[in-house]
Protein backbone atom coordinates (compact mmCIF):
# COMPACT_ATOMS: atom_id res chain seq x y z
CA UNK A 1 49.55 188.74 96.84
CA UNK A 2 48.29 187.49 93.36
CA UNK A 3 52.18 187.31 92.45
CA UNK A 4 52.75 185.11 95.57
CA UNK A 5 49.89 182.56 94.55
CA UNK A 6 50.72 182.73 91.24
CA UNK A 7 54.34 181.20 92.15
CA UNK A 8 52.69 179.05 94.74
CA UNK A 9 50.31 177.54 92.38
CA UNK A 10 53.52 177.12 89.70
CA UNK A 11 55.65 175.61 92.24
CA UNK A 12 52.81 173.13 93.07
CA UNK A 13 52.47 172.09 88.96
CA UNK A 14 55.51 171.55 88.59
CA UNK A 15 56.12 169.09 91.60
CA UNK A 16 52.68 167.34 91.00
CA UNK A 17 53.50 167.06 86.92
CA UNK A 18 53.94 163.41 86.93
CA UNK A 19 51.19 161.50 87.27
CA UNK A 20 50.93 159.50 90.48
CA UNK A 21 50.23 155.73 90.76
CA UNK A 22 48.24 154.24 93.69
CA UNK A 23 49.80 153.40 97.17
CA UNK A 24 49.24 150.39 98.50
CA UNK A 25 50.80 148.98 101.84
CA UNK A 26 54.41 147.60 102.18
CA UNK A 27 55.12 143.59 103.36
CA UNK A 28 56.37 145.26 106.55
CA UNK A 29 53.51 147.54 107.00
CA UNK A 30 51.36 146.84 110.70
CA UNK A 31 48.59 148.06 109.67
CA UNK A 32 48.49 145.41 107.15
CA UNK A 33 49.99 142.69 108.74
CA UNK A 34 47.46 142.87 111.87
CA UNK A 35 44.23 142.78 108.71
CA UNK A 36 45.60 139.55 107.10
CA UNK A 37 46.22 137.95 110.60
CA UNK A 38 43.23 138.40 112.18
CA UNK A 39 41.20 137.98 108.26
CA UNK A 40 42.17 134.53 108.66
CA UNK A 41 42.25 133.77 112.43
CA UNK A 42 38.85 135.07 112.64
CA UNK A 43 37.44 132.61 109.79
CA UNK A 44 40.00 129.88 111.41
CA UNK A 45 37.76 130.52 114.75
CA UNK A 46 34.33 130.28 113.57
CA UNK A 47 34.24 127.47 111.22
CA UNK A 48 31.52 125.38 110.81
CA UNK A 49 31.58 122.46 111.89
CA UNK A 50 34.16 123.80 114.82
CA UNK A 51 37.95 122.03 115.13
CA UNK A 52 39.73 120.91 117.95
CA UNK A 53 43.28 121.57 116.68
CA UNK A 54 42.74 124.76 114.34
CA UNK A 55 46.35 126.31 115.35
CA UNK A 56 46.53 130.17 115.91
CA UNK A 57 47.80 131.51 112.56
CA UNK A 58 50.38 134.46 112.83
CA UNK A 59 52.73 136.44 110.95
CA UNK A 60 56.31 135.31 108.95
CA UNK A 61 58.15 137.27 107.20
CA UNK A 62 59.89 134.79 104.78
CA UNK A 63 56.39 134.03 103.57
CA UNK A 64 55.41 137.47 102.34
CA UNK A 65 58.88 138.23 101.09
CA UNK A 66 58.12 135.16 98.50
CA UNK A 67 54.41 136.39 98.11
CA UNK A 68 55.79 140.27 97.08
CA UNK A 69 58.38 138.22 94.66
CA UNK A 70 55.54 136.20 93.13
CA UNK A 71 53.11 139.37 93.27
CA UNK A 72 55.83 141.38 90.97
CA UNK A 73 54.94 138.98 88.35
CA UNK A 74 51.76 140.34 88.18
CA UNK A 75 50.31 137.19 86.32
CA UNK A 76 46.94 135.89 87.54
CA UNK A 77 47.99 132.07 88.19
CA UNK A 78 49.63 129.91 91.00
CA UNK A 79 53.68 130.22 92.08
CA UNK A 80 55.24 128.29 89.84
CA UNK A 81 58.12 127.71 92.18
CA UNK A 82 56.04 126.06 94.65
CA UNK A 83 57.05 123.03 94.02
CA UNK A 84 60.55 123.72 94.53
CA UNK A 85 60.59 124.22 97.97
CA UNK A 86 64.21 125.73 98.32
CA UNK A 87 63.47 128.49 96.51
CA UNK A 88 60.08 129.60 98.56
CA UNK A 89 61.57 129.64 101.66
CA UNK A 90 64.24 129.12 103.74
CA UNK A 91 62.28 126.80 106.33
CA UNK A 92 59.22 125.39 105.64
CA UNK A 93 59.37 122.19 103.79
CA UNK A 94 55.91 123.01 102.09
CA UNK A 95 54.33 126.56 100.94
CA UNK A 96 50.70 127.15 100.05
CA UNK A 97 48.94 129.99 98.22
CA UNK A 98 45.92 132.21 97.35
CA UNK A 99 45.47 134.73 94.60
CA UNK A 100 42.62 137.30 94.22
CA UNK A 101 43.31 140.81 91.83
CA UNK A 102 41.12 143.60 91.26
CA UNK A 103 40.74 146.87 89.62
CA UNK A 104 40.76 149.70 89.79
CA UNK A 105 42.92 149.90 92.38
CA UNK A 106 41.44 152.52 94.61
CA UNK A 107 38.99 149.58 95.23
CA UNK A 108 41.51 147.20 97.24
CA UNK A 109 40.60 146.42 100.19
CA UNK A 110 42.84 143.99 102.36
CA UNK A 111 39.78 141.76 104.11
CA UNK A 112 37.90 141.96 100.55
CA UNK A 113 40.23 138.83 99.43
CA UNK A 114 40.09 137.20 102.69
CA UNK A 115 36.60 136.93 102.70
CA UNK A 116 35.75 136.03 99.01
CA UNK A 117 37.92 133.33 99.73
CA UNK A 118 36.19 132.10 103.32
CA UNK A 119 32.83 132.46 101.20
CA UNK A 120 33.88 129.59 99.19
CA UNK A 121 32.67 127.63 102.31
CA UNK A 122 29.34 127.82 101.02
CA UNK A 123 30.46 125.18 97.98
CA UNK A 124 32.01 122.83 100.53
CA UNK A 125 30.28 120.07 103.01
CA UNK A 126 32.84 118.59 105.49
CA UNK A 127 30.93 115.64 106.47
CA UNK A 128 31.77 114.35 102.70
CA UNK A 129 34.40 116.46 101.88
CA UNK A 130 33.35 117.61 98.50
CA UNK A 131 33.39 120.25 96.77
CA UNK A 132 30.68 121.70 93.96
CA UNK A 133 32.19 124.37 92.88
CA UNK A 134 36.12 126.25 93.51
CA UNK A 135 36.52 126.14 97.39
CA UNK A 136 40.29 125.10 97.91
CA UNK A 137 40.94 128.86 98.45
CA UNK A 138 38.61 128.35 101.70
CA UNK A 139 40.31 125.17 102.56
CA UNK A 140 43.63 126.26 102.68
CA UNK A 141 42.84 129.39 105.09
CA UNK A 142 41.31 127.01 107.14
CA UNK A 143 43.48 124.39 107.65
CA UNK A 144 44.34 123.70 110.43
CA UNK A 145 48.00 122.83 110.77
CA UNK A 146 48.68 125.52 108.60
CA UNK A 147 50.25 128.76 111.10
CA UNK A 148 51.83 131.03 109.29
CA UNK A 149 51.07 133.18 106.60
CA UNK A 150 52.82 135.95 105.02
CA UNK A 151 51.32 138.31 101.98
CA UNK A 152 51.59 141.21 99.81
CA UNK A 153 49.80 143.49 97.33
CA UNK A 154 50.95 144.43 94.08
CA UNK A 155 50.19 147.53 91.76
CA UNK A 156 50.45 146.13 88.13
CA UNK A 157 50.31 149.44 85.81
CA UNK A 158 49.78 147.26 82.60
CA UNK A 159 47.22 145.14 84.14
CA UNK A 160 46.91 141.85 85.62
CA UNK A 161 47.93 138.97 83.19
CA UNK A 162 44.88 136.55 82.60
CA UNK A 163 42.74 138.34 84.67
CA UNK A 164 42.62 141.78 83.19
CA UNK A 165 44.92 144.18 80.82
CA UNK A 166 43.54 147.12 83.31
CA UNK A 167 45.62 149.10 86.05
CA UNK A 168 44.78 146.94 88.84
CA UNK A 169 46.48 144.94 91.86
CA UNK A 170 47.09 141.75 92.70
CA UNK A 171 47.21 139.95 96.28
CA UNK A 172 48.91 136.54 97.36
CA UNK A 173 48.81 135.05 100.77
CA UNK A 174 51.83 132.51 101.37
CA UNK A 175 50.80 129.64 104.12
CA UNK A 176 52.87 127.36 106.32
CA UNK A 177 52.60 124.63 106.22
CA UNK A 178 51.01 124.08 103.56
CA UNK A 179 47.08 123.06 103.13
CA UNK A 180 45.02 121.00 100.67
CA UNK A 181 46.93 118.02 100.83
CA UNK A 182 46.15 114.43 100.04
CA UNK A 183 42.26 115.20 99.67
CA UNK A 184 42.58 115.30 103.34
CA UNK A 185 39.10 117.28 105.07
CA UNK A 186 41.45 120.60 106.41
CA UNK A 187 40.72 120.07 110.34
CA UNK A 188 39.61 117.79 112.79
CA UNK A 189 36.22 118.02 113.90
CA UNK A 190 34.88 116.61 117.58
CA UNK A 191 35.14 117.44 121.27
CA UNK A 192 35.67 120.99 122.50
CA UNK A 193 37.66 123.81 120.47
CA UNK A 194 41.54 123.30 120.80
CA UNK A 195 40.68 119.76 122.94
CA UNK A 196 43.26 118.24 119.61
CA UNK A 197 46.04 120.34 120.38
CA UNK A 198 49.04 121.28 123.27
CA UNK A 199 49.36 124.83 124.51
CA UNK A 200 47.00 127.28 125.48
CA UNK A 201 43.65 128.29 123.97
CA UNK A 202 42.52 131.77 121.96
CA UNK A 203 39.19 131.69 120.48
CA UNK A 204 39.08 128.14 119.55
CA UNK A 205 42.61 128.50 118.08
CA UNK A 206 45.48 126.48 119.49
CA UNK A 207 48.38 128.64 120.57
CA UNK A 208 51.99 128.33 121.60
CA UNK A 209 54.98 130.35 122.09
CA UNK A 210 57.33 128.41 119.72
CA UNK A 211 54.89 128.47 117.02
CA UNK A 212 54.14 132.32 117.31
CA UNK A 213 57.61 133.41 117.62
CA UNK A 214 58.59 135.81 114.72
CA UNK A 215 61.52 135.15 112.80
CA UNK A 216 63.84 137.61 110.47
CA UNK A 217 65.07 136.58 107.32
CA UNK A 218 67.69 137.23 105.51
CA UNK A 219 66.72 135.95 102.02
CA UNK A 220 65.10 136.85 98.59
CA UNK A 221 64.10 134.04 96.68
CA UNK A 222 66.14 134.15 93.45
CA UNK A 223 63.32 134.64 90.88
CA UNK A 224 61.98 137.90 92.31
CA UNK A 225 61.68 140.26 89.10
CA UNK A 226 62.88 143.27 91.16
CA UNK A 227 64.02 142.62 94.74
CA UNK A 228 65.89 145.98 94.84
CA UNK A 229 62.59 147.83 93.97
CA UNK A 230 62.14 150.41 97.11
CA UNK A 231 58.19 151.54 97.19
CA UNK A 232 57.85 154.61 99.01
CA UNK A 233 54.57 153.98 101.42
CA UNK A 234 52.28 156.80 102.93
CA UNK A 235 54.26 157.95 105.24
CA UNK A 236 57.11 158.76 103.46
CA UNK A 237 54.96 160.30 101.34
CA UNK A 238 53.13 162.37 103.30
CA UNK A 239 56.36 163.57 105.13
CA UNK A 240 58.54 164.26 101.58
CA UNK A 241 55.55 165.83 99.58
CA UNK A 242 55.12 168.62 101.85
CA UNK A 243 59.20 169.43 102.25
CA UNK A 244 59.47 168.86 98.50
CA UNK A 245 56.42 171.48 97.96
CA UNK A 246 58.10 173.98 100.03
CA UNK A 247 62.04 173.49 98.67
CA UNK A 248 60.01 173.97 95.22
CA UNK A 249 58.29 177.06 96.37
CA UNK A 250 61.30 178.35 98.06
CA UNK A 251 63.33 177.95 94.24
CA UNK A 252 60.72 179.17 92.46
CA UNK A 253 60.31 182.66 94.52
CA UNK A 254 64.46 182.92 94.81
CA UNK A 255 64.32 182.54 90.76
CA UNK A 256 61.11 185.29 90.38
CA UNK A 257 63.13 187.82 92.56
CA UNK A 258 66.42 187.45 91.06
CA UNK A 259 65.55 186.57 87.55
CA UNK A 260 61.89 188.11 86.99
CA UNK A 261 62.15 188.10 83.49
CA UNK A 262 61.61 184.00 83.48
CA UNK A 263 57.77 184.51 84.83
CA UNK A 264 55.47 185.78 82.02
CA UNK A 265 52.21 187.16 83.34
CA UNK A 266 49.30 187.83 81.08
């Protein structure tokens, strides 16, 4: 018995030798793609004063393909490929974008960005549209003609580049179309929720079919550091660990029964 947990505990050193790095959810994850929807639809619903054409934000895929590319980077400042609109996306003829990073990164949390950057609302009056301190984070997840968003978390080993040389992650959120522009005030404000807007009506959000619909996309933008990285997520994890533990344990008893000269006791 001692013999068999001795191998068993050997078996389990050697396949848990390396040291693992935190897991943090895939682009294509639904888990994470239903947080960072309804993170922003429910601060698009409840702002104060409320809009009459906020539209429904949802889900695109081209967008957080571009905000994983960026995210690789792991450098604590703004796309600087935005401009160049080709080369964020295949569509949209204007992409905006949050940042936010943290560490360690057992403490990422996909809402935690979301609402530091809705808490910026605190800094901004709408009546005069100013703002006294940063609040174009809050702006842009706001705005209102903005309706799709897309984004991705990164694990940056070596730290975070002008944020911190720590292990830690960072998160961008890629927006369609783009927000914050021409010092405009981000929605319209008067009359009954979606009164501004065609379609039907969720929440105060303005919804439509053609707008909603998801699109695949066939595309990497052509700075991307490492677009044919493959991440394994939890569940391949938790499904290859186990079968790896056992093939291990499997080897190692095969090699103590025909070989059991290689397994020094004390």
């Amino acid at each position: 018995m001692r013999s068999a947990v001795r191998m068993f505990l050997w078996a389990w050193m050697i396949l848990d030798s390396g040291e693992c790095s935190a897991s943090l959810p895939e682009i294509t994850d639904g888990e994470f793609i239903d947080e960072c929807v309804r993170g922003h639809n429910e601060a698009r619903s409840s702002v104060s004063p409320p809009a009459n054409d906020m539209l429904y934000m949802t889900w695109d895929e081209g967008l957080a393909i571009t905000a994983r590319a960026w995210a690789r980077h792991c450098v604590f400042e703004h796309n600087t490929y935005l401009k160049d609109i080709q080369r964020v996306h295949p569509t949209f003829s204007s992409v905006g974008e949050n940042l936010w990073a943290v560490y360690p990164p057992s403490s990422f949390d996909v809402l935690k960005p979301i609402k530091s950057w809705v808490d910026e609302n605190q800094d901004y009056n709408y009546n005069s549209n100013v703002c006294t301190n940063v609040c174009g984070h809050y702006t842009q997840v706001v705005w209102g003609s903005s309706y799709k968003v897309g984004c991705a978390a990164q694990l940056c080993p070596n730290g975070v580049r002008n944020f911190s040389s720590r292990e830690g992650v960072i998160f961008v959120c890629n927006y369609a179309t783009a927000g914050n522009v021409n010092r405009r005030r981000p929605y319209k404000h008067g009359g009954a929720g979606c009164s501004g807007c065609k379609g039907t009506c969720e929440k105060n959000l303005c919804r439509s079919q053609e707008r909603d619909s998801q699109k695949s996309y066939n595309w990497t933008p052509d700075w991307d550091p490492a677009p044919a990285t493959t991440v394994l997520n939890y569940e391949t994890i938790l499904v290859a660990r186990p079968i790896a533990l056992i093939v291990t344990f499997i080897a190692a008893y095969a090699v103590r029964h025909f070989y059991p000269d290689v397994f020094c006791y004390e």
